[in-house]
N, C-alpha and C. Protein backbone atom coordinates (compact mmCIF):
# COMPACT_ATOMS: atom_id res chain seq x y z
N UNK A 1 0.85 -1.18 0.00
CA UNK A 1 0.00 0.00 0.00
C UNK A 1 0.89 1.24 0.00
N UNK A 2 0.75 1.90 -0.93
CA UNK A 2 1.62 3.34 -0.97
C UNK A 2 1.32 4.20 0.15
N UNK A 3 2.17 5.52 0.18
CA UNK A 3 2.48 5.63 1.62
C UNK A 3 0.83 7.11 1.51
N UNK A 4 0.64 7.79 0.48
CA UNK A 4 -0.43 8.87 0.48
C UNK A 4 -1.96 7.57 1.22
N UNK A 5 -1.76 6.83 0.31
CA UNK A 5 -3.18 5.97 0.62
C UNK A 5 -3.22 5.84 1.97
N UNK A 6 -1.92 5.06 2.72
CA UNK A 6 -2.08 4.89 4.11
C UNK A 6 -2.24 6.00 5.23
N UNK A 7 -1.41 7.50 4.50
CA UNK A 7 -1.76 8.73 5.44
C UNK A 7 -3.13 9.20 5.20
N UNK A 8 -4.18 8.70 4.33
CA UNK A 8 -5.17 9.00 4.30
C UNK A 8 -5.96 8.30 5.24
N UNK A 9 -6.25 6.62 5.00
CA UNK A 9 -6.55 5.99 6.01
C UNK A 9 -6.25 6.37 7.51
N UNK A 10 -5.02 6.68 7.34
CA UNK A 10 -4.78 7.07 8.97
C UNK A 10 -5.61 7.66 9.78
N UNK A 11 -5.95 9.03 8.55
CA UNK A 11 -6.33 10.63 9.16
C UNK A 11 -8.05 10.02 9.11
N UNK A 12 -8.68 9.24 8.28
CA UNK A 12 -9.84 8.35 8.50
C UNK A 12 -9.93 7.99 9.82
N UNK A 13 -9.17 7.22 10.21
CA UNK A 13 -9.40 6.55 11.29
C UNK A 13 -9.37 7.34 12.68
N UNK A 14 -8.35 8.14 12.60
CA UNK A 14 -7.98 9.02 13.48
C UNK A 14 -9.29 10.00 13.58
N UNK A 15 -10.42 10.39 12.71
CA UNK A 15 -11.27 10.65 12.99
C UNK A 15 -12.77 10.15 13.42
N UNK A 16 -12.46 8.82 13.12
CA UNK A 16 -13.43 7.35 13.38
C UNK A 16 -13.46 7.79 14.97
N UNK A 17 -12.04 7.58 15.75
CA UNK A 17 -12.02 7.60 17.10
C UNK A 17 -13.20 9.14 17.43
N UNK A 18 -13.22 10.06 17.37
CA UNK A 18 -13.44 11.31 18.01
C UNK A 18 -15.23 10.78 17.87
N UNK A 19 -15.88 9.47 17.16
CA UNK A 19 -17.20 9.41 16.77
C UNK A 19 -17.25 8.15 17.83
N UNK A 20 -18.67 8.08 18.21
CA UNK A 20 -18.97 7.29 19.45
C UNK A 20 -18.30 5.85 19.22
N UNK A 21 -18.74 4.94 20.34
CA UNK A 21 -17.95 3.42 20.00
C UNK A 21 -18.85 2.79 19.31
N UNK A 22 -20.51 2.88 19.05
CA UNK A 22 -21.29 2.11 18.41
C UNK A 22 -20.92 2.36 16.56
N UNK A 23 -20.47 3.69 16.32
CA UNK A 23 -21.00 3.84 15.50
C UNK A 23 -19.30 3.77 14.77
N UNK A 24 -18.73 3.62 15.53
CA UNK A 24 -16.89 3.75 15.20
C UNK A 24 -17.09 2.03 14.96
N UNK A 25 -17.78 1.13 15.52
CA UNK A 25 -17.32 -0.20 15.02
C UNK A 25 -17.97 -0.71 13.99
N UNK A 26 -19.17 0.04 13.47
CA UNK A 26 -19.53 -0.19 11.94
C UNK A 26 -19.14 -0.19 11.01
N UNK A 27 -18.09 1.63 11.35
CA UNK A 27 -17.32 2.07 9.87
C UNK A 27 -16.08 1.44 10.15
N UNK A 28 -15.50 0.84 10.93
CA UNK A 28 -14.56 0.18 11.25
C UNK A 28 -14.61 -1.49 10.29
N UNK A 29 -15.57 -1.80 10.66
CA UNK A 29 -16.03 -3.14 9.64
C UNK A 29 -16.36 -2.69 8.34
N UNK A 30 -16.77 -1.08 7.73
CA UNK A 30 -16.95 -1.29 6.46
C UNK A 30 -15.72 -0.73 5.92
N UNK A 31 -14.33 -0.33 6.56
CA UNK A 31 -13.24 -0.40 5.91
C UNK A 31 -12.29 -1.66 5.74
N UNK A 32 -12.80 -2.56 6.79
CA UNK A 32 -12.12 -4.05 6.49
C UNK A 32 -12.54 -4.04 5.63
N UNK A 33 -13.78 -4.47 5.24
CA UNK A 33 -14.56 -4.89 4.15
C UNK A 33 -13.64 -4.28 2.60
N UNK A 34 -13.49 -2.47 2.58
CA UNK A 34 -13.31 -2.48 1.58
C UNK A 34 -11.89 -2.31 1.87
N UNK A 35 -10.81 -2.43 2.78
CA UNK A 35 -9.37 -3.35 2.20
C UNK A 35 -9.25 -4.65 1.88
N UNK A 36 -10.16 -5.54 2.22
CA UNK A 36 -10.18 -6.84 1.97
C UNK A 36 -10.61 -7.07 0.44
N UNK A 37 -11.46 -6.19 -0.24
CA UNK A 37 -12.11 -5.85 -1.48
C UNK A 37 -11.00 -5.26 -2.40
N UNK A 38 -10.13 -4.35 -2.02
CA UNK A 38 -9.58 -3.47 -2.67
C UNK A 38 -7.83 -4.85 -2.75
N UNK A 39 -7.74 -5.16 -1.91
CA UNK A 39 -6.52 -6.40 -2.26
C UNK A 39 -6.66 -7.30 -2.84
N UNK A 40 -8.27 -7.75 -2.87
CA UNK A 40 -8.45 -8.96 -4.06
C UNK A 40 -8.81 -8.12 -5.32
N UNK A 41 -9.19 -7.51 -5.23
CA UNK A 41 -9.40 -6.39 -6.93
C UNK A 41 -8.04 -6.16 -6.95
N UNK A 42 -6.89 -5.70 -6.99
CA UNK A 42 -5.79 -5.28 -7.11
C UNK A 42 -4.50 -6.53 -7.45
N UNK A 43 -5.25 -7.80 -6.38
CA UNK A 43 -4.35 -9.12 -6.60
C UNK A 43 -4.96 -9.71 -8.60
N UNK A 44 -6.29 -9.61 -8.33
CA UNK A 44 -7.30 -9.63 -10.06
C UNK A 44 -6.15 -9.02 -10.66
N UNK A 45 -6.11 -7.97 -10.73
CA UNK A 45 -5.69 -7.11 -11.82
C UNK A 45 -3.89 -7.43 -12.18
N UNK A 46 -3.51 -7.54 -11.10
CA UNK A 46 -2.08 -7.87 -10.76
C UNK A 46 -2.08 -9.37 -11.41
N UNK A 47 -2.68 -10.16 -11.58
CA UNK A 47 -2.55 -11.65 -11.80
C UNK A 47 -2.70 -11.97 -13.28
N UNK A 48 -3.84 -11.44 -13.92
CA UNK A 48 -4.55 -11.38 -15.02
C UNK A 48 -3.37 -10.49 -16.33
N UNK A 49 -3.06 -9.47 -15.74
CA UNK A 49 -2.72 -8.25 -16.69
C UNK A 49 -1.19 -9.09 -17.32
């Protein structure tokens, strides 16, 4: 993962915290979701090309 993508995520997350705990562990599961999404789309593309 390049290093802009991950200081973005960071500053994401880092603002996840300042939002309650119910609602911080939703968007918390829908960014697994889309790194888990975004490494098999990327492994696709990487494999195929």
């Amino acid at each position: 993962m390049n290093l802009a993508v991950y200081i973005i995520y960071s500053s994401i997350i880092n603002n996840i915290c300042k939002v309650n705990i119910s609602q911080q562990k939703n968007i918390l599961e829908l960014l697994w979701i889309k790194f888990i999404f975004q490494d098999k789309f990327l492994y696709i593309i990487y494999r195929y090309s």
